[in-house]
Protein backbone atom coordinates (compact mmCIF):
# COMPACT_ATOMS: atom_id res chain seq x y z
CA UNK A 1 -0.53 -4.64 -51.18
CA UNK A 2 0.23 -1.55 -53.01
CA UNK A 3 1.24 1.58 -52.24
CA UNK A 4 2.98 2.63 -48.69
CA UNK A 5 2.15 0.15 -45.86
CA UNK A 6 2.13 0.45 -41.91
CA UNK A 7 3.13 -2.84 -39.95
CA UNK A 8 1.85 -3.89 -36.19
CA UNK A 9 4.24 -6.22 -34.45
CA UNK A 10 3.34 -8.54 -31.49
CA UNK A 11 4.17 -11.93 -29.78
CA UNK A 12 1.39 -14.43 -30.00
CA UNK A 13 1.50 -18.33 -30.88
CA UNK A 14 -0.26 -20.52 -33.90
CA UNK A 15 -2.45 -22.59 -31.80
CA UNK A 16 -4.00 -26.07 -32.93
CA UNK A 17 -1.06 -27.05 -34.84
CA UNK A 18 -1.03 -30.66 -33.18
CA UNK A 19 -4.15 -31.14 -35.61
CA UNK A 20 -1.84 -30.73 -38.21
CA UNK A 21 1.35 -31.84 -36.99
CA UNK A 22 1.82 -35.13 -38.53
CA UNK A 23 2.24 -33.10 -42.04
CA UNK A 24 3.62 -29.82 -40.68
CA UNK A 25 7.29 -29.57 -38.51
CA UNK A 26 7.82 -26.00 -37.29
CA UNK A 27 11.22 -24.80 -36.97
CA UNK A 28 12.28 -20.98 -35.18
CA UNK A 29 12.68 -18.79 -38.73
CA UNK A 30 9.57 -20.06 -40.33
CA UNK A 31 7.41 -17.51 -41.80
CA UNK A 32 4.33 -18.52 -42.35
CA UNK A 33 0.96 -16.59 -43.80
CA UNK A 34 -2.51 -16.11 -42.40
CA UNK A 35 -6.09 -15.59 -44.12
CA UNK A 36 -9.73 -16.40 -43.30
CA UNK A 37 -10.96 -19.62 -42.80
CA UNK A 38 -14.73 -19.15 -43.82
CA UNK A 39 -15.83 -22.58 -44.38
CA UNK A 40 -15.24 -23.26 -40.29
CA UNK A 41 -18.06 -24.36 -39.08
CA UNK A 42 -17.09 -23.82 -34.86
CA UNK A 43 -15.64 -20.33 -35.63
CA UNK A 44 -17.19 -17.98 -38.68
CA UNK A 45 -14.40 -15.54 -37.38
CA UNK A 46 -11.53 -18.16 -37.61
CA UNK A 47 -8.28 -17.09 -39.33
CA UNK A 48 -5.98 -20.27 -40.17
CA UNK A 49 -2.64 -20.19 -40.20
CA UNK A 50 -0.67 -22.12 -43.10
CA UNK A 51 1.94 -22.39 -45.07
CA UNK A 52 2.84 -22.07 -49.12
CA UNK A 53 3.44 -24.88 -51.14
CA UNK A 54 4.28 -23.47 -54.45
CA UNK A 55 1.86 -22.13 -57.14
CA UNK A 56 -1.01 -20.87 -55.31
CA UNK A 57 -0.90 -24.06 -52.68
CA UNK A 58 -1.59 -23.57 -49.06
CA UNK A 59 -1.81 -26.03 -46.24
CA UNK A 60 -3.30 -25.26 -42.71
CA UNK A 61 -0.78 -25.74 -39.93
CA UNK A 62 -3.13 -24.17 -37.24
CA UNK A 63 -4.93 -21.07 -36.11
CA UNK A 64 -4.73 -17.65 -34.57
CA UNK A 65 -5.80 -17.44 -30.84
CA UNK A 66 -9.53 -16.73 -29.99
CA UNK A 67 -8.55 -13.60 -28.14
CA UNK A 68 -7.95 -11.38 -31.14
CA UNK A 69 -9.89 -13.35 -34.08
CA UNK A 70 -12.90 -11.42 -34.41
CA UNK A 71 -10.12 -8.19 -34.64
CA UNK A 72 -7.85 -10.41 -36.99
CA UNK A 73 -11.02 -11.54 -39.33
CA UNK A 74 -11.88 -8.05 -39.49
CA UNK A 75 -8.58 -6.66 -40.27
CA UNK A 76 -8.29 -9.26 -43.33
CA UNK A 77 -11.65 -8.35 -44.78
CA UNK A 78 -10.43 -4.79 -45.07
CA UNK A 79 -7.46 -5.37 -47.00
CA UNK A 80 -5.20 -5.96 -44.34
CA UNK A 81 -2.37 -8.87 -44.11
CA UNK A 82 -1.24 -11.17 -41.23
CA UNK A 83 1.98 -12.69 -41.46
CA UNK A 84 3.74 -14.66 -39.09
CA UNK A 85 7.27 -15.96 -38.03
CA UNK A 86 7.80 -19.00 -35.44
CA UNK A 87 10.19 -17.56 -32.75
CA UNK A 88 10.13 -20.43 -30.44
CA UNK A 89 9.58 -24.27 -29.70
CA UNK A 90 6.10 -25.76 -29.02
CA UNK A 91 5.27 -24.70 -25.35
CA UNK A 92 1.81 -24.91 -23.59
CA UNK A 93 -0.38 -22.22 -24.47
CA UNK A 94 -0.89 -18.67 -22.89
CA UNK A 95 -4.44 -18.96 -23.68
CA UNK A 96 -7.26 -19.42 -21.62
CA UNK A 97 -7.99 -22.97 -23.11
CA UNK A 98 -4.53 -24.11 -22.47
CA UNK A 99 -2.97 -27.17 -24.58
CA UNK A 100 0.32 -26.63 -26.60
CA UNK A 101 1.21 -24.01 -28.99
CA UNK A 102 4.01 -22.30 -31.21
CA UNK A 103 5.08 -19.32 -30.14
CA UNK A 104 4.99 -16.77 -33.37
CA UNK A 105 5.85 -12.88 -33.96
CA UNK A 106 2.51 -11.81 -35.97
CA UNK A 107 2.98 -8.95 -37.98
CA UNK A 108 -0.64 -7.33 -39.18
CA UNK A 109 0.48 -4.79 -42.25
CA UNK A 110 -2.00 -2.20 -43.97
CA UNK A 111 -2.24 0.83 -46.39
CA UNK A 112 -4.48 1.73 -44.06
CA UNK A 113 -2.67 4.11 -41.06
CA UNK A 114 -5.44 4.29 -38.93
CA UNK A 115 -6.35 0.51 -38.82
CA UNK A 116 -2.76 -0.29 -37.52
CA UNK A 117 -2.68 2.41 -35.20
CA UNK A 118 -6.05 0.93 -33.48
CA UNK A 119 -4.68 -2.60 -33.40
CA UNK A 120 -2.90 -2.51 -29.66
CA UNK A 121 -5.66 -1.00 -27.48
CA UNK A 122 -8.81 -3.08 -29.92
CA UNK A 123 -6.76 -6.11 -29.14
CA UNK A 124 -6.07 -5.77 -25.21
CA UNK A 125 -9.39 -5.12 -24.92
CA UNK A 126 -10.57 -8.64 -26.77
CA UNK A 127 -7.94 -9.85 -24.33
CA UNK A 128 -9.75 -8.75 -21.27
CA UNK A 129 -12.99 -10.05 -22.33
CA UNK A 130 -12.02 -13.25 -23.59
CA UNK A 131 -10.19 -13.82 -20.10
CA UNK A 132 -13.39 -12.26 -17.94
CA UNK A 133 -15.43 -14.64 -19.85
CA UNK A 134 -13.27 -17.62 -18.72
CA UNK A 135 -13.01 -16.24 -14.81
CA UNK A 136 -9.82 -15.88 -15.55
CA UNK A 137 -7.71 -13.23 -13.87
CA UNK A 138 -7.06 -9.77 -15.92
């Protein structure tokens, strides 16, 4: 990314991991990087989660939570950048699905000002839906 850049912090968690967990051993410190995951067939918005293995290597270690994808996939396919750090141990999920999950810092960076500064209200609003949609309480 070139140029000045504006960052968006917040707490989330890399969910589906335990697909990939026989290959893939989080530990707290672990940054990790994001990017679309087009060729999902049960999500066209997905945005996978994985790590670098060298020279333009990558291997899936999970996903993003539903609740902010179609926001995330967006975000990405506008120049922006989703990285991510493990903060925590596997826990069960926040998320209206449940299962387990790694709690992550996400950290969505731009050139574009105005995308970042949209980020917390677009994304509390996905949240409210996404829970409604469950019966869920908001």
């Amino acid at each position: 990314m070139n140029g000045a850049t504006n960052t968006y912090e917040m707490e989330s968690e890399i969910r589906g991991y335990h697909v990939y967990g026989s290959s893939w051993k989080p530990k707290i410190g672990d940054f990790l990087l994001t990017d679309r995951e087009v060729s999902n067939e049960d999500d066209k918005f997905a945005v996978a989660v994985y790590e670098e293995l060298g020279i333009n290597g990558k291997k899936i270690v999970g996903h993003l939570p539903m609740e902010f994808i179609r926001i995330a996939s967006y975000f990405i396919e506008n120049g922006g950048e989703i990285s991510c750090k493990v903060t925590g141990k596997r826990k069960l999920s926040k998320g209206p699905r449940g299962g387990m999950a790694i709690p992550c810092k996400l950290f969505w960076t731009s050139s574009n000002k105005r995308h970042v500064k949209k980020l917390d209200a677009l994304i509390a609003a996905e949240k409210i839906k996404i829970l409604r949609r469950y019966g869920l309480r908001v």
